[in-house]
C-alpha atoms as a PDB file:
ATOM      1  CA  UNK A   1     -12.011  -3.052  17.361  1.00  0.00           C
ATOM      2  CA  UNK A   2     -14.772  -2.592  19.979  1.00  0.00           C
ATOM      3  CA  UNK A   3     -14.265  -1.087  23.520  1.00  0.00           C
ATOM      4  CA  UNK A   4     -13.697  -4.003  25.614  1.00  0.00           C
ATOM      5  CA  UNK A   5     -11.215  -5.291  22.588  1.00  0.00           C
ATOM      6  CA  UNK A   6      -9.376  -2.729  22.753  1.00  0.00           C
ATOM      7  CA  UNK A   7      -8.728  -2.779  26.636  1.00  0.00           C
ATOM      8  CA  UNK A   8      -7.917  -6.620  26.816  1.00  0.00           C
ATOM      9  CA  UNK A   9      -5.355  -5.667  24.027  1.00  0.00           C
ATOM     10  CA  UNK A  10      -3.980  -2.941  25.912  1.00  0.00           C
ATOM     11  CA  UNK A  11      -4.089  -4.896  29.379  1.00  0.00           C
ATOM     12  CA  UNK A  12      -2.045  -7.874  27.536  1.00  0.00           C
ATOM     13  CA  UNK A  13       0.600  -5.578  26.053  1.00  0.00           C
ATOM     14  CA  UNK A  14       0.527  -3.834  29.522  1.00  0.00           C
ATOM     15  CA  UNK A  15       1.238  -7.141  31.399  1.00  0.00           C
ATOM     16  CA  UNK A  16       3.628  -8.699  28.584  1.00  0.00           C
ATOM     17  CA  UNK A  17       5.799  -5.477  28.947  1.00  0.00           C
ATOM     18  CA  UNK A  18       5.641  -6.104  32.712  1.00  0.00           C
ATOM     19  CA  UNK A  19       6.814  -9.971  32.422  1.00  0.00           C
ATOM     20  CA  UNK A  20       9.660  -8.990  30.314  1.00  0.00           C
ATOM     21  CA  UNK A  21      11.265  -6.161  32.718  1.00  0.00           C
ATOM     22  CA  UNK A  22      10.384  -8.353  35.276  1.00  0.00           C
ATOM     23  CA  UNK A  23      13.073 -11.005  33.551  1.00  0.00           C
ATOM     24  CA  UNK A  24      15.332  -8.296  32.552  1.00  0.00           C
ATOM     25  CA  UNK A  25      15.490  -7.165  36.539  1.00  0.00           C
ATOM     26  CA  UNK A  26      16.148 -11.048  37.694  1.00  0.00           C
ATOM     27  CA  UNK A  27      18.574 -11.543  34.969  1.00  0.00           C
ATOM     28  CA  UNK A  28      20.376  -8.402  36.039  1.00  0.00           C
ATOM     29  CA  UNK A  29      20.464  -9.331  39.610  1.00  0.00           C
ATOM     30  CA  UNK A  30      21.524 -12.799  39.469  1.00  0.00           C
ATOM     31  CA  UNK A  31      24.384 -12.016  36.208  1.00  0.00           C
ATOM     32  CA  UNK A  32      25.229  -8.588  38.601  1.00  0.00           C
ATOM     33  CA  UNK A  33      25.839 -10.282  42.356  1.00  0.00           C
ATOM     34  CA  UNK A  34      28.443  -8.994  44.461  1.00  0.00           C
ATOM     35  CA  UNK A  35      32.004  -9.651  43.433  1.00  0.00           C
ATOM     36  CA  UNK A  36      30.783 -11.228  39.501  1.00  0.00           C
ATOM     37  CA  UNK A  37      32.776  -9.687  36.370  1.00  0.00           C
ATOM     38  CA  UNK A  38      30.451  -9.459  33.700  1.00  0.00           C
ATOM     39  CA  UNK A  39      31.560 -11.652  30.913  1.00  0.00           C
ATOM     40  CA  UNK A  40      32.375 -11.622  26.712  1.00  0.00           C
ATOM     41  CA  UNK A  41      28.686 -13.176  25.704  1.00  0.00           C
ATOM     42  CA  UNK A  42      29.884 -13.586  22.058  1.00  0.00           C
ATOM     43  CA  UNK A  43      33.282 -14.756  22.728  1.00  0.00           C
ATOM     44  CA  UNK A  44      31.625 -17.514  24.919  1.00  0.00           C
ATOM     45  CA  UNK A  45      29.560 -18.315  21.996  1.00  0.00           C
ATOM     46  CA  UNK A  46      32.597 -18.455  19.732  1.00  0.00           C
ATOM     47  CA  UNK A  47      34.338 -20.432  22.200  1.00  0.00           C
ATOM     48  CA  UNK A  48      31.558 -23.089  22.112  1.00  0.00           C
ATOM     49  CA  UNK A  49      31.286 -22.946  18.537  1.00  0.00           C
ATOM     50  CA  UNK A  50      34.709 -24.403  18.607  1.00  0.00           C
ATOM     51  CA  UNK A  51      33.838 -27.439  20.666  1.00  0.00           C
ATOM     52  CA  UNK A  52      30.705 -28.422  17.971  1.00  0.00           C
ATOM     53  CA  UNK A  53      30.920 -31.480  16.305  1.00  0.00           C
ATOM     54  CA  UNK A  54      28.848 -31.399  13.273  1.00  0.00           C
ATOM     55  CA  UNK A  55      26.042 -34.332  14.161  1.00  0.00           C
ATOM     56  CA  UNK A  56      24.128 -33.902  10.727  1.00  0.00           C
ATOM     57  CA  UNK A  57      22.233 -31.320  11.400  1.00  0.00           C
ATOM     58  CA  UNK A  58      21.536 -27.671  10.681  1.00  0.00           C
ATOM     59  CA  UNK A  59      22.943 -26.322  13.689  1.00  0.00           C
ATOM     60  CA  UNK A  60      25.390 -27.882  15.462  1.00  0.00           C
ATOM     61  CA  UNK A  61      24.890 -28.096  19.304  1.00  0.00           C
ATOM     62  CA  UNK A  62      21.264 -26.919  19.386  1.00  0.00           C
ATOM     63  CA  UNK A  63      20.700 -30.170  21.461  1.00  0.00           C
ATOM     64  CA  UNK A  64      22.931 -29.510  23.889  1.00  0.00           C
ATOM     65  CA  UNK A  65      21.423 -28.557  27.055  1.00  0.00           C
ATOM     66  CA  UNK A  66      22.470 -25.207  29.224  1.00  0.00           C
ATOM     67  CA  UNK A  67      24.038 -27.467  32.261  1.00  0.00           C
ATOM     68  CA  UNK A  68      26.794 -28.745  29.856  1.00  0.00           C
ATOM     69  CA  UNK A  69      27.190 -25.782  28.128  1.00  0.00           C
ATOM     70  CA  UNK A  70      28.095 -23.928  31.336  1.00  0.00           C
ATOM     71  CA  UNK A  71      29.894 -26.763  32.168  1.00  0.00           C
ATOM     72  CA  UNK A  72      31.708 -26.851  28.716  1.00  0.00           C
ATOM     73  CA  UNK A  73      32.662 -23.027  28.942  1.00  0.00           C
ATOM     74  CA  UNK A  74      33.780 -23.518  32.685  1.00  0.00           C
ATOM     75  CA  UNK A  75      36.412 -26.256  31.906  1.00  0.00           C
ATOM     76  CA  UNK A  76      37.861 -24.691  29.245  1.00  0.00           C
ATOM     77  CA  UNK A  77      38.510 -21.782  31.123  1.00  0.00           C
ATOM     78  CA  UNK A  78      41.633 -23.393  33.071  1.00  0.00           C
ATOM     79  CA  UNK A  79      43.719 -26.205  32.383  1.00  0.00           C
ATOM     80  CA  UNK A  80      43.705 -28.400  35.046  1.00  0.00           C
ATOM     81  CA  UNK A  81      41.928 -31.685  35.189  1.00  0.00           C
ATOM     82  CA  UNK A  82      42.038 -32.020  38.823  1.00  0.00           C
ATOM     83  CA  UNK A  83      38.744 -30.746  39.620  1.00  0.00           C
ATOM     84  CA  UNK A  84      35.777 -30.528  41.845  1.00  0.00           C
ATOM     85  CA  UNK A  85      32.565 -28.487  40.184  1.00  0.00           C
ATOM     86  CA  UNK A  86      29.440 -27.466  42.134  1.00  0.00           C
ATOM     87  CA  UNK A  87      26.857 -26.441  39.668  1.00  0.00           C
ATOM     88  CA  UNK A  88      23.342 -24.986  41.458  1.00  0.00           C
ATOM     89  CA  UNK A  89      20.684 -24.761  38.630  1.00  0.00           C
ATOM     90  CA  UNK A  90      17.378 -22.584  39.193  1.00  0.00           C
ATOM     91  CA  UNK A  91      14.592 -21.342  36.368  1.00  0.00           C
ATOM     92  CA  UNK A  92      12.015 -19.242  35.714  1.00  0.00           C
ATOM     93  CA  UNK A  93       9.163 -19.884  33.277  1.00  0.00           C
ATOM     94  CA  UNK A  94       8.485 -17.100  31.258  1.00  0.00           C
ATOM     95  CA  UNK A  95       5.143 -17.009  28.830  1.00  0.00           C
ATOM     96  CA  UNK A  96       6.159 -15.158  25.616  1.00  0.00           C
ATOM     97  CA  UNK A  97       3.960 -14.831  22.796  1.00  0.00           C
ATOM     98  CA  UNK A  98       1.793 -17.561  24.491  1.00  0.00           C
ATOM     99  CA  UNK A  99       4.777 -20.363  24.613  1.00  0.00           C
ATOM    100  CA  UNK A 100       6.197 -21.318  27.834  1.00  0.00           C
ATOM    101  CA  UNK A 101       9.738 -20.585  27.824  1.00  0.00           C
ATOM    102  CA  UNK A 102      12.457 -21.551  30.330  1.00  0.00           C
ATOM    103  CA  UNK A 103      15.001 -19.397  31.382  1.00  0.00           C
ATOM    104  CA  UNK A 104      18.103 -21.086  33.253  1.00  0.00           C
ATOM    105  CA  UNK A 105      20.056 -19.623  35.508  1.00  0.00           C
ATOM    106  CA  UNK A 106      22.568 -21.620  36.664  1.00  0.00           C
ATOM    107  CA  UNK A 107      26.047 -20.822  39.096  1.00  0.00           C
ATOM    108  CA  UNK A 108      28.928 -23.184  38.060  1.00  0.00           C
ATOM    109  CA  UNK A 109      31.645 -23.239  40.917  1.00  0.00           C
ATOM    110  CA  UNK A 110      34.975 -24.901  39.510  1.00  0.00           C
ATOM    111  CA  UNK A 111      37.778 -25.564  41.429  1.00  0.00           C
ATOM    112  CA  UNK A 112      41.550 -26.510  40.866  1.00  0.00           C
ATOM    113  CA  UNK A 113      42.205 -28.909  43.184  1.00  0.00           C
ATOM    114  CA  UNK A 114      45.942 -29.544  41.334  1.00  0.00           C
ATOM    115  CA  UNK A 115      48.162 -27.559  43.530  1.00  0.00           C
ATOM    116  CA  UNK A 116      46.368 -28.760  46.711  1.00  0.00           C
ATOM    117  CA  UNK A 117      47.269 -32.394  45.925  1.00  0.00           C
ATOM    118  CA  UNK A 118      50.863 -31.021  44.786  1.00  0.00           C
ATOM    119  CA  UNK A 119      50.889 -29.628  48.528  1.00  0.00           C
ATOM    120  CA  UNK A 120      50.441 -32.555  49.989  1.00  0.00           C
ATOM    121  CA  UNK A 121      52.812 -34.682  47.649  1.00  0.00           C
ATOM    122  CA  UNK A 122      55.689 -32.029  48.727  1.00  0.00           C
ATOM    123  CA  UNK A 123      54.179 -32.866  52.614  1.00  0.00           C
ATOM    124  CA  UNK A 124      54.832 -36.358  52.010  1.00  0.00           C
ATOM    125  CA  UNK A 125      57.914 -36.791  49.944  1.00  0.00           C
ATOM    126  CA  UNK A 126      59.598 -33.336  49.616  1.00  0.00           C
ATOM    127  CA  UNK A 127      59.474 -30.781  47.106  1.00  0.00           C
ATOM    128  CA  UNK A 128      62.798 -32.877  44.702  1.00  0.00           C
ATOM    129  CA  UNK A 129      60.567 -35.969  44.726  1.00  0.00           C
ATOM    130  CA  UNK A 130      57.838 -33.929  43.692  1.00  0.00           C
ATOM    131  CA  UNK A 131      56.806 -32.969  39.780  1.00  0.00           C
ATOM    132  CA  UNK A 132      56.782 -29.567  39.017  1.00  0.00           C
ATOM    133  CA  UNK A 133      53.375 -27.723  39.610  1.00  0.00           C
ATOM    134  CA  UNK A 134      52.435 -27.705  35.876  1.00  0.00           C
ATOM    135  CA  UNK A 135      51.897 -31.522  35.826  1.00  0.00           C
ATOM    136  CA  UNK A 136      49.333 -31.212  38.907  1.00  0.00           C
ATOM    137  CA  UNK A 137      47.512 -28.546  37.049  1.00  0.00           C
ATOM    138  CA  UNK A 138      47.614 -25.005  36.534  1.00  0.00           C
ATOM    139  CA  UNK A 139      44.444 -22.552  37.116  1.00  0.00           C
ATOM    140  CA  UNK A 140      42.561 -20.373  39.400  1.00  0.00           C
ATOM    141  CA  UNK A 141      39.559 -21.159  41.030  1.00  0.00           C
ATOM    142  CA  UNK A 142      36.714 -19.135  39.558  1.00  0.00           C
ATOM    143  CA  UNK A 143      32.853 -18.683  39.808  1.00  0.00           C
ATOM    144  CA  UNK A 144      30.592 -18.371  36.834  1.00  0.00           C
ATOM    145  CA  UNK A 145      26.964 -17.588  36.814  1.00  0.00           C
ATOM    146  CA  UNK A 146      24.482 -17.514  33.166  1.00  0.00           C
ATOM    147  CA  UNK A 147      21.503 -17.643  32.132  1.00  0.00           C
ATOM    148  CA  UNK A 148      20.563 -19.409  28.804  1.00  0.00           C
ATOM    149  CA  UNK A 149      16.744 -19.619  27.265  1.00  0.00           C
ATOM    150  CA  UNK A 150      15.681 -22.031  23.875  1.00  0.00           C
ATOM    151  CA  UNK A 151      15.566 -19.709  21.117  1.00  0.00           C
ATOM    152  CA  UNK A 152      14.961 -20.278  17.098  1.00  0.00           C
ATOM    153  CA  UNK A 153      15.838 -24.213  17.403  1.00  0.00           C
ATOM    154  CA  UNK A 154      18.139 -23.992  19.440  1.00  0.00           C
ATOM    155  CA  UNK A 155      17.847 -25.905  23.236  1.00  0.00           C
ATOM    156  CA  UNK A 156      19.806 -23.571  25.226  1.00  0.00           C
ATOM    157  CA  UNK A 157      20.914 -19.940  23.816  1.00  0.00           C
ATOM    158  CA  UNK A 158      23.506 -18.070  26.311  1.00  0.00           C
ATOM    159  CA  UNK A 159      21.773 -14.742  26.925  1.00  0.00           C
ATOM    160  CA  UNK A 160      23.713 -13.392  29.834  1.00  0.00           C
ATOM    161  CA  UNK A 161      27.420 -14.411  32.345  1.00  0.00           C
ATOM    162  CA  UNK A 162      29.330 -13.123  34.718  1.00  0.00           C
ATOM    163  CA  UNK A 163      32.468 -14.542  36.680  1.00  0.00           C
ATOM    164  CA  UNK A 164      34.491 -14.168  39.349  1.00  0.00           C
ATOM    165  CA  UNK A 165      37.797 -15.458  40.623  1.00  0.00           C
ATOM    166  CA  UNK A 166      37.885 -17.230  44.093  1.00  0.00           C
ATOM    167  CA  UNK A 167      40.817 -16.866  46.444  1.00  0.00           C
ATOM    168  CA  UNK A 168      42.404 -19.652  48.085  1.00  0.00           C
ATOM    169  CA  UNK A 169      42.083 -18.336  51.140  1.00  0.00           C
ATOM    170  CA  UNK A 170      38.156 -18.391  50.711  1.00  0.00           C
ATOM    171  CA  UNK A 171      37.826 -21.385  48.651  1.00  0.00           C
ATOM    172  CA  UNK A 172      39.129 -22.971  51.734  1.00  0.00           C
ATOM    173  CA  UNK A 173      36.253 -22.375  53.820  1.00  0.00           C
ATOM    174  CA  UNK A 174      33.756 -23.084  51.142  1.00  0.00           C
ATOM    175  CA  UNK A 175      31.289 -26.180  51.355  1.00  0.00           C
ATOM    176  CA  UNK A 176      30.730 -27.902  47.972  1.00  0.00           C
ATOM    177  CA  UNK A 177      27.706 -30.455  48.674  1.00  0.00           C
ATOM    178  CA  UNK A 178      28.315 -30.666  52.321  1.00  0.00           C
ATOM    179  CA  UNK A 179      32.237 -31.097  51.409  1.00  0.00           C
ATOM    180  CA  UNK A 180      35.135 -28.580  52.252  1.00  0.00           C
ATOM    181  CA  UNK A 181      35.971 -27.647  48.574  1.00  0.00           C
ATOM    182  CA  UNK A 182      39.370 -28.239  48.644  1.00  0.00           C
ATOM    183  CA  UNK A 183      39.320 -31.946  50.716  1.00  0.00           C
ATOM    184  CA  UNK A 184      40.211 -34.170  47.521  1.00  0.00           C
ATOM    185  CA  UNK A 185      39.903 -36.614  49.892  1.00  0.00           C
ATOM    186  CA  UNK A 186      36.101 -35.784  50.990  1.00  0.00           C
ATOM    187  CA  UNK A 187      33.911 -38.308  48.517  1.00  0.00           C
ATOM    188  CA  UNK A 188      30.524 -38.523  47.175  1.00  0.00           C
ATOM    189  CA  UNK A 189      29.939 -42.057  48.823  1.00  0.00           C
ATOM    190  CA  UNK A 190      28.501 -40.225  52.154  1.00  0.00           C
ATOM    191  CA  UNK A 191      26.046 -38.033  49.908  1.00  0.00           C
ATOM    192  CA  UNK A 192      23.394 -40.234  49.957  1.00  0.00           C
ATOM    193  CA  UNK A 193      22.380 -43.833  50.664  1.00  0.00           C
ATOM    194  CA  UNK A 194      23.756 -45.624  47.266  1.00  0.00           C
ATOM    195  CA  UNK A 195      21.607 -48.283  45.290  1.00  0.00           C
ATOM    196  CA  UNK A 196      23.748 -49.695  42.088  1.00  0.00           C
ATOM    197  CA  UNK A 197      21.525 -49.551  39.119  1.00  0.00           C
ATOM    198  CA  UNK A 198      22.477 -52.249  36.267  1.00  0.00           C
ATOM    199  CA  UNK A 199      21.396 -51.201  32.803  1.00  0.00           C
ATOM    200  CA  UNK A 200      23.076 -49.415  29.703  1.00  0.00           C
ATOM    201  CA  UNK A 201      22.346 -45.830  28.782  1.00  0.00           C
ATOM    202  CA  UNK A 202      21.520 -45.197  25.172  1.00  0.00           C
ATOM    203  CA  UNK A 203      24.132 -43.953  23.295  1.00  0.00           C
ATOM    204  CA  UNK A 204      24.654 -40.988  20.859  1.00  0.00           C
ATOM    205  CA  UNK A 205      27.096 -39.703  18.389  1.00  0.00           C
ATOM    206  CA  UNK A 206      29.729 -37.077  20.004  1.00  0.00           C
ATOM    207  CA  UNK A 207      27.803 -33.240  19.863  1.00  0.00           C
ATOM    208  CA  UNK A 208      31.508 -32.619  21.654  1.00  0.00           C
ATOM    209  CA  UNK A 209      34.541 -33.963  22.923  1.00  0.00           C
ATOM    210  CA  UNK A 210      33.650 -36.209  25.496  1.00  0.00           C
ATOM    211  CA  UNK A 211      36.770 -37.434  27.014  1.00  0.00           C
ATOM    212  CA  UNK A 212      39.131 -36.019  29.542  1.00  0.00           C
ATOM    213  CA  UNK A 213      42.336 -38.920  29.341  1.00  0.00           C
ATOM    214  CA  UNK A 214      40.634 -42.327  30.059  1.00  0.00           C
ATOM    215  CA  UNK A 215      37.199 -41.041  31.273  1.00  0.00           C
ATOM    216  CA  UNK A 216      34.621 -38.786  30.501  1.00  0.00           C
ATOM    217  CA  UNK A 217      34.702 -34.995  30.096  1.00  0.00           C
ATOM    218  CA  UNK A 218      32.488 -32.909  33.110  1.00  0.00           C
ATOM    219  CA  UNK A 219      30.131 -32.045  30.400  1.00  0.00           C
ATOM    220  CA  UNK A 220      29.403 -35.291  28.973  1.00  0.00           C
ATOM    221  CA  UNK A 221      29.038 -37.166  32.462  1.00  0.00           C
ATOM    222  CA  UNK A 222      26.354 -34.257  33.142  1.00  0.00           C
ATOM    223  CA  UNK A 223      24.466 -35.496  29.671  1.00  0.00           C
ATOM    224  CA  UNK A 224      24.750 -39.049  30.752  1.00  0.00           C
ATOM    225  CA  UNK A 225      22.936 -38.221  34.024  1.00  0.00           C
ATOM    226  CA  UNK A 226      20.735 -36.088  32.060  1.00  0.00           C
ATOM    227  CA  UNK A 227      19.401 -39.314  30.441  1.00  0.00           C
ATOM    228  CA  UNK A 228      19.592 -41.764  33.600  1.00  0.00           C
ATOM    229  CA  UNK A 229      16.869 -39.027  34.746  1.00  0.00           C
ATOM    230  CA  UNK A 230      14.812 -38.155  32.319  1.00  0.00           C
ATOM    231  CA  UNK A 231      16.109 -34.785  31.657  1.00  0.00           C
ATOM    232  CA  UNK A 232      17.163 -35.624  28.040  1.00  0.00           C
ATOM    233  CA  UNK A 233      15.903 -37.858  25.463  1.00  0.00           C
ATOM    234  CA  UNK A 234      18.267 -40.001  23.446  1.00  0.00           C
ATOM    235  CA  UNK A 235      16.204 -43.243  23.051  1.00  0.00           C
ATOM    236  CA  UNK A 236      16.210 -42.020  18.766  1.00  0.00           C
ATOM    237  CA  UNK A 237      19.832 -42.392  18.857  1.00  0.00           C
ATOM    238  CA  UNK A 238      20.207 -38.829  19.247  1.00  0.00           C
ATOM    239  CA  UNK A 239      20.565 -36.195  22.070  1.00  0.00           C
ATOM    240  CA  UNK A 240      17.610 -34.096  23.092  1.00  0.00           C
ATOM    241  CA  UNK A 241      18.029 -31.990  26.064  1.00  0.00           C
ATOM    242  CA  UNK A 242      14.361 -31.956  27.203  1.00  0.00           C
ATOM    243  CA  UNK A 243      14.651 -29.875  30.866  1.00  0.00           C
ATOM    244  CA  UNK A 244      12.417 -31.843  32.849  1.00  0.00           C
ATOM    245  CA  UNK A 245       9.212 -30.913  34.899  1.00  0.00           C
ATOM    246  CA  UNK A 246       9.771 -27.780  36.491  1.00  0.00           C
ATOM    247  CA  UNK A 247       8.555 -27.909  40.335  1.00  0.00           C
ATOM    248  CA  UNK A 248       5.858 -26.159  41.662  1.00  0.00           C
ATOM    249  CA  UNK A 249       7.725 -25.096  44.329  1.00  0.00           C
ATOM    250  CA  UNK A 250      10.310 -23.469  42.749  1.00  0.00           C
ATOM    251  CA  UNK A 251      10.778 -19.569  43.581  1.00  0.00           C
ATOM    252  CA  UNK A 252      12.273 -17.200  41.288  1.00  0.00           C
ATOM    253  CA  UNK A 253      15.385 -18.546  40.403  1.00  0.00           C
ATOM    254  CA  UNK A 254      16.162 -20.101  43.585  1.00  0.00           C
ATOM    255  CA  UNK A 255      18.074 -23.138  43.039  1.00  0.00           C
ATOM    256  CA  UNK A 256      16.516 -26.783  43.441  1.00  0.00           C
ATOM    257  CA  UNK A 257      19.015 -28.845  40.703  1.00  0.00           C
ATOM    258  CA  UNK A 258      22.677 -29.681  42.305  1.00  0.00           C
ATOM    259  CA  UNK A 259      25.026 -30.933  40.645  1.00  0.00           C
ATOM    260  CA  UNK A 260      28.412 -32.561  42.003  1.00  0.00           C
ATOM    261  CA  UNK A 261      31.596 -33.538  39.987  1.00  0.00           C
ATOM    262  CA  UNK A 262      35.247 -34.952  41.302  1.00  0.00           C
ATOM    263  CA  UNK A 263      37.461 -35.349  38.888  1.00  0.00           C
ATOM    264  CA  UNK A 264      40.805 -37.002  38.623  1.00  0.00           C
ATOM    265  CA  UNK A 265      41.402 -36.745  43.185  1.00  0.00           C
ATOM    266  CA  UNK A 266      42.858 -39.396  43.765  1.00  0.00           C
ATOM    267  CA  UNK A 267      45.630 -42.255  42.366  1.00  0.00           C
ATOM    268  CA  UNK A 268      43.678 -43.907  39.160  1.00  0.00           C
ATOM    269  CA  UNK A 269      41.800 -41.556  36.488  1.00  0.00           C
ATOM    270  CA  UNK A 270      37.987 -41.241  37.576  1.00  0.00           C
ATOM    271  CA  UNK A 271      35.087 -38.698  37.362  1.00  0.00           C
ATOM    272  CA  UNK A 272      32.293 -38.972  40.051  1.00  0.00           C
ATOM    273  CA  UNK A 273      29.112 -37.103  39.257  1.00  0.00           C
ATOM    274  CA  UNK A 274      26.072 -36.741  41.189  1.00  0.00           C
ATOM    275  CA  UNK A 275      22.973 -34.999  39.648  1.00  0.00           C
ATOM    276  CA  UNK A 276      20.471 -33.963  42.827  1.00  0.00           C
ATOM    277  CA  UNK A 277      17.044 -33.066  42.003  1.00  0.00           C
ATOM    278  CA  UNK A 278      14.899 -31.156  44.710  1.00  0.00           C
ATOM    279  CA  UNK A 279      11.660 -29.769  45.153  1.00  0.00           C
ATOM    280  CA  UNK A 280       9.796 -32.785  43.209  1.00  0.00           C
ATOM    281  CA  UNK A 281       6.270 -32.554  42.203  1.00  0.00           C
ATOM    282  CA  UNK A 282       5.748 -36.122  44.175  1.00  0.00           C
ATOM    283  CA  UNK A 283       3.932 -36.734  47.285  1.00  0.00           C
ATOM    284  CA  UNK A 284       6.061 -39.628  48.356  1.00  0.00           C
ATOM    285  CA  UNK A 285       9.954 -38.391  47.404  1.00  0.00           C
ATOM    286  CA  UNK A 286      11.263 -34.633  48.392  1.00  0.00           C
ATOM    287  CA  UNK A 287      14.526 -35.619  46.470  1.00  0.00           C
ATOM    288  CA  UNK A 288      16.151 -37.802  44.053  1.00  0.00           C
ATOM    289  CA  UNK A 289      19.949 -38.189  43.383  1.00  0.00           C
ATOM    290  CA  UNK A 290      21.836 -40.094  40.020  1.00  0.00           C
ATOM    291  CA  UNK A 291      25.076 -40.959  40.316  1.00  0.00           C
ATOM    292  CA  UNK A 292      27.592 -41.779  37.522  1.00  0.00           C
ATOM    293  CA  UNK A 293      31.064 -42.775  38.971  1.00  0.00           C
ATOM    294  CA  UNK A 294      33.864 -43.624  35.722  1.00  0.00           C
ATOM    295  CA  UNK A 295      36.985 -44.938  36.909  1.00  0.00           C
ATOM    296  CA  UNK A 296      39.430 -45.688  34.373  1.00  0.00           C
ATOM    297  CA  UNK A 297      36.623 -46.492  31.760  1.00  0.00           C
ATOM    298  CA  UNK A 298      34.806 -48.551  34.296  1.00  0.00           C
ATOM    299  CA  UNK A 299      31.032 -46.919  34.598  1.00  0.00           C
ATOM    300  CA  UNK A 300      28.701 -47.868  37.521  1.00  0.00           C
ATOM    301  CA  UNK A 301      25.282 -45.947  37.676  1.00  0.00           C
ATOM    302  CA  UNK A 302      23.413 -45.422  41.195  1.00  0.00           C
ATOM    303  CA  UNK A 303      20.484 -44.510  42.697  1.00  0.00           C
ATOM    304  CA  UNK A 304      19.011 -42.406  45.893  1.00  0.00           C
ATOM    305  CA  UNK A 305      15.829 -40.871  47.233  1.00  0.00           C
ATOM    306  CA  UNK A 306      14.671 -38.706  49.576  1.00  0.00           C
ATOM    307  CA  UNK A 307      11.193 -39.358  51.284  1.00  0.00           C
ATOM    308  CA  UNK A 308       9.084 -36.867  52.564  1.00  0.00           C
ATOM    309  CA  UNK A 309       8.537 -36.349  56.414  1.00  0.00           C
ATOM    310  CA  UNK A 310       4.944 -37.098  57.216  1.00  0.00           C
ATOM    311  CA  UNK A 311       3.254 -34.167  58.999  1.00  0.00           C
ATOM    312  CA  UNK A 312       3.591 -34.275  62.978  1.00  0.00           C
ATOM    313  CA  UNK A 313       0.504 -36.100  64.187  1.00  0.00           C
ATOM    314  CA  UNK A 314      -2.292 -33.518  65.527  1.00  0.00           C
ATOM    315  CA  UNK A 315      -2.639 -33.933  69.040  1.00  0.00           C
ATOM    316  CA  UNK A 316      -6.824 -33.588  69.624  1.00  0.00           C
ATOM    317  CA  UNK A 317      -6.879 -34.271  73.674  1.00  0.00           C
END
């Protein structure tokens, strides 16, 4: 190996070394924020391992992408179905061994919104006309962060999680998509300016149990959205989480992918999900926005967008 060989080696194991404690430090700081419990990696695994359902393949799950994963390990954590979720997704592209390779960080927010609708049943018809607090739904409301990467096959490989639990006190004053987190009566319809979208979805066989009662599991509405946008691929007949194009403007692992999901808040069974994408790569749109709303069965798909603000006209006098 000649002289000059030699140093480019050296300066590219030099800088590769540097990339990967650079990671390590982000993944440390995001998994290690104030107040976060850090988590049983391989009993999460395990956990999800449970909830496979063998598609044909080598590995079951490997298709499965890190938003429903999260979402997966989230909901299972507590039994209540009377839910609102705010999921904030952020990545990082990391170049390792010459591949591009994202890392996902992603804070899941899940809330039991049982007892609060219990509260106000007892409010309007006393606590003996009232079921007991079990059949609103039991659980605490609790924080998770994690950060998954692709790995050997597989789409979305947890590497890292931490949680914490949420008081009521300050769940109360917490704003989930411009919503007080524990309103079951604040909607989605205000999000956004709503367009219905007519179409069918391509459909897939079950990677996981994708029901919740009479309407779609969190997870599975998330994978449903994932393919209104382009974020999966299931056009094959089977699931692909894909990721998307990551923006240009994204920042460390700042956040620019919201996610919104209401489930089972008011009288009938229904899920509404809302899948916000930010920071575009589009000269036109700053933001785009899928909705999925399942009540009783009953799917209807929508559409929003965001345009940019011109620039304020230069004023030459």
């Amino acid at each position: 190996m000649n002289h000059f060989a030699f140093l480019a080696a050296a300066l590219l194991a030099t800088t590769t070394l540097a990339q990967a404690r650079d990671i390590d430090a982000q993944i440390a700081g995001f998994i290690g924020a104030a107040g976060f419990a850090p988590a049983d990696v391989t009993a999460l695994e395990t956990g999800l391992g449970n909830l496979w359902r063998n598609d044909g393949g080598m590995s079951p799950g490997s298709t499965v992408g890190p938003i429903e994963k999260a979402m997966l390990i989230a909901d299972t954590a507590i039994p209540s179905t009377r839910t609102r979720t705010a999921i904030a997704y952020g990545e990082i592209i990391q170049e390792e061994d010459g591949i591009a390779l994202p890392y996902s960080f992603i804070e899941v927010r899940h809330y039991n919104l049982g007892q609060v609708i219990r509260a106000e049943a007892v409010a309007a018809y006393g606590a003996e006309n009232t079921d007991e607090p079990a059949a609103f739904g039991l659980g605490e409301h609790r924080a998770w962060r994690f950060v998954f990467r692709p790995a050997a096959g597989n789409a979305a490989v947890l590497i890292d999680a931490s949680s914490r639990v949420i008081p009521d006190a300050k769940a109360k004053g917490q704003d989930c998509d411009s919503r007080p987190c524990l309103d079951p009566h604040a909607s989605l319809d205000d999000q956004a300016e709503w367009q219905e979208i007519h179409g069918k979805l391509p459909t897939w066989p079950p990677l996981y149990p994708t029901r919740s009662g009479e309407i779609s599991a969190p997870a599975y509405a998330i994978s449903r959205l994932a393919v209104f946008g382009y974020w999966a691929n299931a056009e094959a007949g089977y699931y692909q989480w894909t990721g998307g194009e990551h923006p240009e403007a994204a920042r460390g692992y700042a956040p620019y992918r919201f996610i919104a999901i209401d489930r089972d808040l008011g009288q009938e069974p229904a899920i509404d999900t809302v899948w916000r994408e930010t920071q575009l790569n589009d000269d036109a749109l700053s933001a785009i926005a899928f909705r999925r709303q399942d009540i009783a069965g009953e799917v209807r798909l929508m559409r929003a967008s965001e345009s940019r603000q011109p620039p304020p006209a230069q004023n030459h006098e």
